[in-house]
Every structure is written in C-alpha cells, then in structure tokens.
Protein backbone atom coordinates (compact mmCIF):
# COMPACT_ATOMS: atom_id res chain seq x y z
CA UNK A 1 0.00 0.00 0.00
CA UNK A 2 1.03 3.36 -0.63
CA UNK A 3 0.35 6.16 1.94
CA UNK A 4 0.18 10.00 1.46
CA UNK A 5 0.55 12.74 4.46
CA UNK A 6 1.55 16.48 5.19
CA UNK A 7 4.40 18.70 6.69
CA UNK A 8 6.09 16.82 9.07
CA UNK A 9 8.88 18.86 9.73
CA UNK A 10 10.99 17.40 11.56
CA UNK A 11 8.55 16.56 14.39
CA UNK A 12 9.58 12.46 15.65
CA UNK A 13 6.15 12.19 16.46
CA UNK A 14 4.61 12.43 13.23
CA UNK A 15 5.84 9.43 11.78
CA UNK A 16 4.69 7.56 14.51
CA UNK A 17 1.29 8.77 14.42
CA UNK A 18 0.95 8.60 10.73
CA UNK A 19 2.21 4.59 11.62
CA UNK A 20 -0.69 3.90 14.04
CA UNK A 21 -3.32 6.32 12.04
CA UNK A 22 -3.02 4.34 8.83
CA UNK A 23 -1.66 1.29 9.78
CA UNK A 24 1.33 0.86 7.60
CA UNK A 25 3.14 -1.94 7.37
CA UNK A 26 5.80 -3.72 5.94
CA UNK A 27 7.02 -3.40 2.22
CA UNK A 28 4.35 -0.16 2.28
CA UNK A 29 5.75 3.45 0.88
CA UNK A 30 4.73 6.65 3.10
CA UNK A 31 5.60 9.62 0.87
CA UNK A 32 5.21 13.33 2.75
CA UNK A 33 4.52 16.25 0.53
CA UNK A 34 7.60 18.40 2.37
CA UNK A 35 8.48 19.82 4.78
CA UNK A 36 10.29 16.82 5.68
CA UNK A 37 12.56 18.62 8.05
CA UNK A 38 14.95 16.02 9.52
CA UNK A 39 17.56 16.77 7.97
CA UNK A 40 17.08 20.93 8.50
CA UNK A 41 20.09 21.47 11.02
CA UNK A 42 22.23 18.45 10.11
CA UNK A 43 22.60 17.51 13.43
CA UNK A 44 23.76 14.60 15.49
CA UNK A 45 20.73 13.98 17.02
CA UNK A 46 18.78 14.21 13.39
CA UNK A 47 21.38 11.79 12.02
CA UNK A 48 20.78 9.34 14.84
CA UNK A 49 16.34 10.17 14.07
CA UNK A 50 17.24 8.96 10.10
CA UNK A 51 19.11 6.16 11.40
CA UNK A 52 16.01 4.92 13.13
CA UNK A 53 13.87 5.71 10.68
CA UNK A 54 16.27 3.24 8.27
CA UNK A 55 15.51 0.48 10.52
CA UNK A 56 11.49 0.73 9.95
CA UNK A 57 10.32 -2.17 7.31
CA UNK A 58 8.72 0.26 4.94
CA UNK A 59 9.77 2.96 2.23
CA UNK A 60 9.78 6.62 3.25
CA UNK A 61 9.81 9.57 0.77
CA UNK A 62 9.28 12.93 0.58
CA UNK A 63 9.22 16.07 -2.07
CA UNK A 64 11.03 19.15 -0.67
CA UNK A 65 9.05 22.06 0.92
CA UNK A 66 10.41 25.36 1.74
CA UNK A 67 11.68 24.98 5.10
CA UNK A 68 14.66 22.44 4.28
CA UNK A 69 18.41 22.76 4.22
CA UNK A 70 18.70 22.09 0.62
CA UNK A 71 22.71 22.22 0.65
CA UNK A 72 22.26 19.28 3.71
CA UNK A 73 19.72 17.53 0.97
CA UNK A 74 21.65 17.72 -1.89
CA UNK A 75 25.17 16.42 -0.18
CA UNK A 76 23.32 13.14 -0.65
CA UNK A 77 24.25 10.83 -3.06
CA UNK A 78 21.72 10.98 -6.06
CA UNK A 79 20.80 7.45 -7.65
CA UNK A 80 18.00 6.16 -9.84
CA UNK A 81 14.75 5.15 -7.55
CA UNK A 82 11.57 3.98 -8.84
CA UNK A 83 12.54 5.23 -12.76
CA UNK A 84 13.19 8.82 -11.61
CA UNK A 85 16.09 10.65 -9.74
CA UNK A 86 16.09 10.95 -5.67
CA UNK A 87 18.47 11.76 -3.21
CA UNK A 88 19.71 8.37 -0.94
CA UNK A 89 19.35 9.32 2.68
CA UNK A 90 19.13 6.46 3.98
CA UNK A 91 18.14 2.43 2.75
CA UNK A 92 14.63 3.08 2.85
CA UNK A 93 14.50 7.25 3.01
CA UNK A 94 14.48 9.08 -0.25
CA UNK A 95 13.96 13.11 -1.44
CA UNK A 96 12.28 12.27 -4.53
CA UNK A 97 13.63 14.85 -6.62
CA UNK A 98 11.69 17.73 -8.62
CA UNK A 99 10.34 17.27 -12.11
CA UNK A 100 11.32 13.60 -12.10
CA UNK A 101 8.46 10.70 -12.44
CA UNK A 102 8.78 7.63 -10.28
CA UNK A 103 6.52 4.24 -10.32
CA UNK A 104 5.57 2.60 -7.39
CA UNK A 105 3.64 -0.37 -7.08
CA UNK A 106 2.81 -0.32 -10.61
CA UNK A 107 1.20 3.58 -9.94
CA UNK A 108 3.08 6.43 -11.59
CA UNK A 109 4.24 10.00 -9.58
CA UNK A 110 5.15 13.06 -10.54
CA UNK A 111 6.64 15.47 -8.12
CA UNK A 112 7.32 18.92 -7.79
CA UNK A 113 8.84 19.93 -4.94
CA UNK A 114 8.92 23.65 -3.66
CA UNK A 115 7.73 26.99 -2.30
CA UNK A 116 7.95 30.36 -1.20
CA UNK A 117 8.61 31.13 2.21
CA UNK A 118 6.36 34.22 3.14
CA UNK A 119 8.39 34.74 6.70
CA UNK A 120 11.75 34.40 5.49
CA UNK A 121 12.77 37.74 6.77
CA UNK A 122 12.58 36.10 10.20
CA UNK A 123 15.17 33.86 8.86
CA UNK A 124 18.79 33.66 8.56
CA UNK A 125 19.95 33.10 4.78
CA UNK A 126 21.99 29.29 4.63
CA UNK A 127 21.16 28.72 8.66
CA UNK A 128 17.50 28.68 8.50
CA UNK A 129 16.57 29.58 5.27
CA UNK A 130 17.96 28.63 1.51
CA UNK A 131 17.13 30.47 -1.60
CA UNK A 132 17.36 26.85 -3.45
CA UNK A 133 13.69 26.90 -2.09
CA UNK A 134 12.46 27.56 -5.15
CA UNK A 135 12.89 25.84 -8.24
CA UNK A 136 15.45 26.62 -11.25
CA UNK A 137 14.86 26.65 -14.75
CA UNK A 138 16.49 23.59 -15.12
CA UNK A 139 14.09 21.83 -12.99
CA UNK A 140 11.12 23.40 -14.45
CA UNK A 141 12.76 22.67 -18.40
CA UNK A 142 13.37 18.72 -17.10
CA UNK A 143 9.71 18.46 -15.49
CA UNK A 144 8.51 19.53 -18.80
CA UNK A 145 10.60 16.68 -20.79
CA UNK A 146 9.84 13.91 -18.12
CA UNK A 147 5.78 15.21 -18.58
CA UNK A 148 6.24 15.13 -22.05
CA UNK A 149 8.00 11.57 -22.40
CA UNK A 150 5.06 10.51 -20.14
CA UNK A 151 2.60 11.78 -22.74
CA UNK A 152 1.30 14.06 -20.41
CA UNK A 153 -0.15 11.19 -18.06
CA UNK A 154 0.49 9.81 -14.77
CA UNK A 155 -1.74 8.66 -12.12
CA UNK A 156 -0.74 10.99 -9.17
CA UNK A 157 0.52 14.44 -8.92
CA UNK A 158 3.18 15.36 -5.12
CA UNK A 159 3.71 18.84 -4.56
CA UNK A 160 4.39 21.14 -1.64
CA UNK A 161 2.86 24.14 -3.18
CA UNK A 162 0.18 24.21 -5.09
CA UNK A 163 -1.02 25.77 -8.79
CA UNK A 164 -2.75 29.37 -8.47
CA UNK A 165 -6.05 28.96 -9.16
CA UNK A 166 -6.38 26.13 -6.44
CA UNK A 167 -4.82 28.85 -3.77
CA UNK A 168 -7.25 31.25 -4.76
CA UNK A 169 -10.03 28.62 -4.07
CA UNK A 170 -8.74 28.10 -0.75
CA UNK A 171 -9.23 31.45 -0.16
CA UNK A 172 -6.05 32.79 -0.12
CA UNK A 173 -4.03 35.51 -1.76
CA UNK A 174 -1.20 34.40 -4.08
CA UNK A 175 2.25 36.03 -3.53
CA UNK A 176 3.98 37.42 -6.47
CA UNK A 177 7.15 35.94 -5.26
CA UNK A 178 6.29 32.59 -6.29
CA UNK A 179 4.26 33.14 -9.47
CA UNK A 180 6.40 31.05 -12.01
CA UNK A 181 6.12 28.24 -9.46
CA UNK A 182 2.37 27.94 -9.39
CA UNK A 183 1.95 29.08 -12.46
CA UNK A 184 3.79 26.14 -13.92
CA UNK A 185 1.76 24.01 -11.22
CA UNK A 186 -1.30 25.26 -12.89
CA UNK A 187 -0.14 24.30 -16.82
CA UNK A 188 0.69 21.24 -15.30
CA UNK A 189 -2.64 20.85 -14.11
CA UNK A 190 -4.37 21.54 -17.35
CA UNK A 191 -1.67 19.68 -19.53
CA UNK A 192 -1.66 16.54 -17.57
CA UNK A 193 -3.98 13.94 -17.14
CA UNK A 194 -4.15 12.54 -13.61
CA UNK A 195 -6.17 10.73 -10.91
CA UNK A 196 -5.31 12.73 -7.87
CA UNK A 197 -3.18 15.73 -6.77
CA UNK A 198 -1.86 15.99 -3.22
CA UNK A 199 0.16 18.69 -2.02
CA UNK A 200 1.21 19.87 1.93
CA UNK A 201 2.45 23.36 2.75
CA UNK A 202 -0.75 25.02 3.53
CA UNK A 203 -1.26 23.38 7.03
CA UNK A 204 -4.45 21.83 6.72
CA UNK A 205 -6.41 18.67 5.75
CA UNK A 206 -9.04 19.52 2.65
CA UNK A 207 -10.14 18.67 -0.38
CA UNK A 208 -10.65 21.31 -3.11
CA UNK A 209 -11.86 19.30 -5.69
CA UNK A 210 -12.56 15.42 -6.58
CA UNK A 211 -9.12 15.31 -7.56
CA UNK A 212 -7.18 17.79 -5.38
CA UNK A 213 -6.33 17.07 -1.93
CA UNK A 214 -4.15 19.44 0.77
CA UNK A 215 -3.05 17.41 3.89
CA UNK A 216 -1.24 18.10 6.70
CA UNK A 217 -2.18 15.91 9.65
CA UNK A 218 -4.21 13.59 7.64
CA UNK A 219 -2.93 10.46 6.15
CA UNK A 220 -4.58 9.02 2.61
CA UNK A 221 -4.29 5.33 1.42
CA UNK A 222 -3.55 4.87 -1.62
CA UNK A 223 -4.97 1.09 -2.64
C-alpha cells in the first residue's frame, strides 16, 4: 500500500502517528509532501532520528518544501529510484527529486517539490533559510521533458505548493514571489492527465476538488 501525508517537519512524532493512524506496514511506501525537516540542522541527534527511521520495514519519501536545508539535501548521493532521480538518505528514506516521475507499485508519480517562504525575513539566509527553495529553470525545463515523455499522463501528482487557481479557491491571496512556481503548477494541471493531486504546505487537511487534496495531519491510502 502506498500512503500520502503532510508537513512533518521534523517533528519524531509524526511518523509515529501517521504509523498507528493508517496502519502501515511492511514493504508499504509513506511519501510526505515536504516539509520533511529532519535533515534541517544536520545535526547529530537528526542523524541518529534517520538512522532509526532506516531500521522501519517500509519505504519513506518525501518532495522538498520550503523549510529544508537544501545544501544538507543535496550532499546526498543521487541514484536512480523507482525510474526517476532521488536523493539516498538512507536504505529506505528518499527526497524524490523535482520534475522527475517515479513508479511505485505499478502507480506512476510526478513530483514537484517547492515553495515560497512568506516569513523568510525572520530567517537567517543558509542557517535557516535557503534560496534553493524555489525551483530553477532547469528543474522546471526537465519536469517539462519527463511530462512530455510521459505523454502528459500519470496517475498521481506530489507537490508542496500548489497551482494558483487552487490557492485562490482556498481562499487565499497568491504572492507574487512565487508566481512562475504555481503558475507552472497550474499548466501542469491543465496539460496533464491525472487521478489525484496531493500537495502539503498550507497546514491543513481539505479537499478542493474530486481530484485535489491538501493534507497536513491527515494520512490518505492509496490502494
């Protein structure tokens, strides 16, 4: 079975509670839609967290959010996972890297990783925040070629963020800052043919359409 959740940055308890909420097992995948966050200060102590999350008997992996210490991320040695590109953190804990398309169990992901961070100014620039938050053009140019060798079709969609039209029917106000993000979210949207769309970021658990889906605390099964 494949599992979807929220944030979880870098809170121990999470994973645990997505375990007993949804009842994952072993050989099951539990993919978070960023912010991971253990690996945000590259600490001891978050080094000795992955290390017991390697011993668990299922698959963890997550798209980027904002709040991540990309340099920490990317130090990680990148290998082929699934038929896309991800970041090795551990055995069984991957950063699914953004633009790529991965199968697993016989169901086909694309993920974007990704977003603005609003209070950044309350932030210190490579200690608690990175500019790498937000994708390059190269990312965006080899989503578009990985979309386009999938003939535009895949059955789920992992993001952090999410395209602009579905932020304004949350209610909220886009920010300029990250325009060429969800705008490309949003042609990806209309270009692609999908089943679902999940995304974090946002802080809460609600679905905006049949086929859109924010979560934070909530964990979705995947059958």
């Amino acid at each position: 079975m494949i599992y979807i959740t929220g944030d979880t940055h870098g809170e121990h308890e999470r994973i645990e509670k997505a375990e007993r909420q949804s009842g994952i097992k072993s050989g099951d995948t539990l993919i978070i839609c960023g912010v991971f966050g253990y690996i945000f200060f590259n600490s001891d102590k978050e080094k000795a967290f992955l290390d017991a999350l390697s011993e668990k008997s299922y698959e963890i992996c997550f798209a980027d959010g904002n709040h991540e210490n990309f340099p920490a991320i990317y130090s990680y040695h990148v290998v082929d996972f699934c038929g896309g590109k991800a970041h090795e953190i551990r055995k069984n804990v991957h950063h699914l890297m953004r633009g790529n398309i991965f199968t697993i169990e016989n169901k086909t992901f694309f993920t974007m990783g990704g977003a603005y961070s609003t209070g950044k100014f309350l932030r210190k620039a490579r200690l608690s925040w990175w500019r790498d938050e937000l994708p390059t053009n190269e990312e965006y140019c080899n989503a578009s070629d990985n979309l386009k060798a999938a003939q535009h079709t895949v059955d789920y969609i992992i993001t952090h963020t999410m395209p602009l039209c579905m932020i304004r029917r949350l209610g909220k106000i886009p920010d300029s800052h990250d325009a060429e993000l969800t705008g490309f979210l949003e042609w990806v949207m209309y270009e692609t043919e999908f089943k679902h769309w999940y995304c974090g970021h946002w802080h809460l658990d609600a679905d905006l359409a049949d086929d859109f889906t924010v979560l934070y605390y909530n964990v979705v099964k995947i059958a």
